[in-house]
Protein backbone atom coordinates (compact mmCIF):
# COMPACT_ATOMS: atom_id res chain seq x y z
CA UNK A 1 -30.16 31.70 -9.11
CA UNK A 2 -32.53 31.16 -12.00
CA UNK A 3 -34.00 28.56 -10.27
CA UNK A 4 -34.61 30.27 -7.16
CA UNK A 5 -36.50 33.20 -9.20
CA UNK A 6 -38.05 31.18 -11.70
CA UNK A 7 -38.67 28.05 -10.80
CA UNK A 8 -41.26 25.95 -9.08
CA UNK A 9 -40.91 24.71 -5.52
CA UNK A 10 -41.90 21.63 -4.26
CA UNK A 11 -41.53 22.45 -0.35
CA UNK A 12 -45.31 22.20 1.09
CA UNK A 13 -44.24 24.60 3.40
CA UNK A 14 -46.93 27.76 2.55
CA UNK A 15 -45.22 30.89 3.80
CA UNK A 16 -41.94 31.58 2.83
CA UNK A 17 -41.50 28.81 -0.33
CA UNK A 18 -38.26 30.57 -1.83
CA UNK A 19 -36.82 31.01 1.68
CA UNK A 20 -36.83 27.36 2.78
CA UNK A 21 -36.06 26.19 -1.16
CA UNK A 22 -33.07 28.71 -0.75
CA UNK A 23 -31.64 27.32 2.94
CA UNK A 24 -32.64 23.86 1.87
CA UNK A 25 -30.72 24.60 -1.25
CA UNK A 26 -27.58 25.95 0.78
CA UNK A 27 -27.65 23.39 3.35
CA UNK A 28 -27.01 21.05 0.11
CA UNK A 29 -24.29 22.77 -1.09
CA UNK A 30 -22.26 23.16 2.17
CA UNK A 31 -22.70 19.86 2.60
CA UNK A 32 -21.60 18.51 -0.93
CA UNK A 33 -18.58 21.28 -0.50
CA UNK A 34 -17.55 19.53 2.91
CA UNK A 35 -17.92 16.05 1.21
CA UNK A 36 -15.65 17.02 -2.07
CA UNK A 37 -13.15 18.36 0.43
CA UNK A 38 -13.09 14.36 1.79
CA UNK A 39 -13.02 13.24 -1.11
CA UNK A 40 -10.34 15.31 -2.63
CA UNK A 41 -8.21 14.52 0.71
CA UNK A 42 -8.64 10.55 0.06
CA UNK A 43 -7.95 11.16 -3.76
CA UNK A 44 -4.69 13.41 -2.89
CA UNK A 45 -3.73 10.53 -0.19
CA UNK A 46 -4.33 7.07 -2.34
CA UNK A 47 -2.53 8.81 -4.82
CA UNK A 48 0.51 9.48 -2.03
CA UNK A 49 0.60 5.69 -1.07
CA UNK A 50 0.39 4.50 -4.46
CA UNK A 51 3.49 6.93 -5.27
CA UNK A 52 5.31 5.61 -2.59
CA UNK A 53 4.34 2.06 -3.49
CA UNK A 54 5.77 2.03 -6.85
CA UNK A 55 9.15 3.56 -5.64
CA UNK A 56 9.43 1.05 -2.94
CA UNK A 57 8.73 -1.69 -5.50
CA UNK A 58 10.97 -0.16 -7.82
CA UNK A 59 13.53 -0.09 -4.94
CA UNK A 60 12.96 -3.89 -4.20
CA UNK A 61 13.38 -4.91 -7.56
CA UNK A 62 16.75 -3.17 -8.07
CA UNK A 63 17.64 -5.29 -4.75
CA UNK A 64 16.75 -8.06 -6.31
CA UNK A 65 18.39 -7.82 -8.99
CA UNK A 66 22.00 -7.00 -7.15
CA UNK A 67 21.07 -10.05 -5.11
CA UNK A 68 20.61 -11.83 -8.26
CA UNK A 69 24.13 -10.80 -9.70
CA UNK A 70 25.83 -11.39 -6.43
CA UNK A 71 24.66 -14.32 -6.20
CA UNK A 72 25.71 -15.53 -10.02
CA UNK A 73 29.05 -14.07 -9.43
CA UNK A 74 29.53 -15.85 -6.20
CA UNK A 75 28.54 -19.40 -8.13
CA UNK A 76 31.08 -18.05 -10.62
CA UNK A 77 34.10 -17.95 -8.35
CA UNK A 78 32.96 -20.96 -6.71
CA UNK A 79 32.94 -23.68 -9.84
CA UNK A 80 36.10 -21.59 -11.04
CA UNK A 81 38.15 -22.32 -7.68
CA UNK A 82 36.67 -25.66 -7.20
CA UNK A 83 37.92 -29.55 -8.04
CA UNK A 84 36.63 -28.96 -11.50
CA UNK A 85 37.26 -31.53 -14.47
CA UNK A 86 39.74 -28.82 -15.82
CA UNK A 87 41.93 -28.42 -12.29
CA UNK A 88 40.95 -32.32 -11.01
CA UNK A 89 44.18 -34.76 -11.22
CA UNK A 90 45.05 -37.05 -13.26
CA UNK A 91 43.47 -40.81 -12.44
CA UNK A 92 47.06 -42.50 -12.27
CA UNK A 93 48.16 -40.00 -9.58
CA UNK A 94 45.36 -40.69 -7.64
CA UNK A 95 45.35 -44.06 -7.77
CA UNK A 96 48.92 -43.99 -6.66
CA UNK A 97 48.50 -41.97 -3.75
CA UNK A 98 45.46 -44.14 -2.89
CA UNK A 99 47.77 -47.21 -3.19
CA UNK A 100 50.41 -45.43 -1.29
CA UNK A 101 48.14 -44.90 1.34
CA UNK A 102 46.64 -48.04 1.96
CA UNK A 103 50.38 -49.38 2.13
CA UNK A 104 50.97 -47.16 5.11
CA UNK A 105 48.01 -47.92 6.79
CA UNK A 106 48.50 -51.80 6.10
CA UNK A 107 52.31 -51.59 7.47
CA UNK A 108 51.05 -49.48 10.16
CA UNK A 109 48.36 -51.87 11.23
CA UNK A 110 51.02 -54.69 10.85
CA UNK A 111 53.38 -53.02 13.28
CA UNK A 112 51.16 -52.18 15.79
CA UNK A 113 49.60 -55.86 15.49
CA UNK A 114 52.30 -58.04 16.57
């Protein structure tokens, strides 16, 4: 306002200087109002998608880390229940049963040979 009473105007336009500084003045302002309204939108919705971003990435890394677990306890189970060194047989009965085998298949080869 104390501009518009007081101060100078630099609109060349002779008759009616306050008048045309005053509606170029308000033309201003409705438009910055409209274009902080925008802006305040785009602000209000980045901030929405980054929200949403972080909770899916929080989500994803909780996944991950179940995956991560499941996947430790299934290597678990699998070395415990496999032919480890602590559950593997002794050599000597292996290398009988291998010997007893070959015998078989030796007398069986023999039989069917003649």
């Amino acid at each position: 306002m104390s501009a518009l009473c007081l101060g100078q105007t630099r609109v060349n336009y002779r008759e009616g200087q306050k008048l045309m500084t005053l509606l170029i003045n308000l033309l201003v302002g409705i438009s910055q109002f409209f274009t902080i309204t925008f802006l305040l939108v785009g602000w209000f919705w980045s901030m929405a998608w980054g929200g949403l971003l972080i909770i899916y990435s929080m989500q994803y890394r909780d996944a991950l880390r179940q995956r991560r677990q499941e996947a430790i306890a299934t290597a678990a189970l699998e070395a415990l229940t496999r032919d480890t060194i602590l559950h593997r047989r002794d050599v000597k009965t292996l290398v009988t049963e291998h010997k007893e085998k070959s015998e078989t298949k030796k007398e069986s080869q023999n039989t069917q040979s003649p």
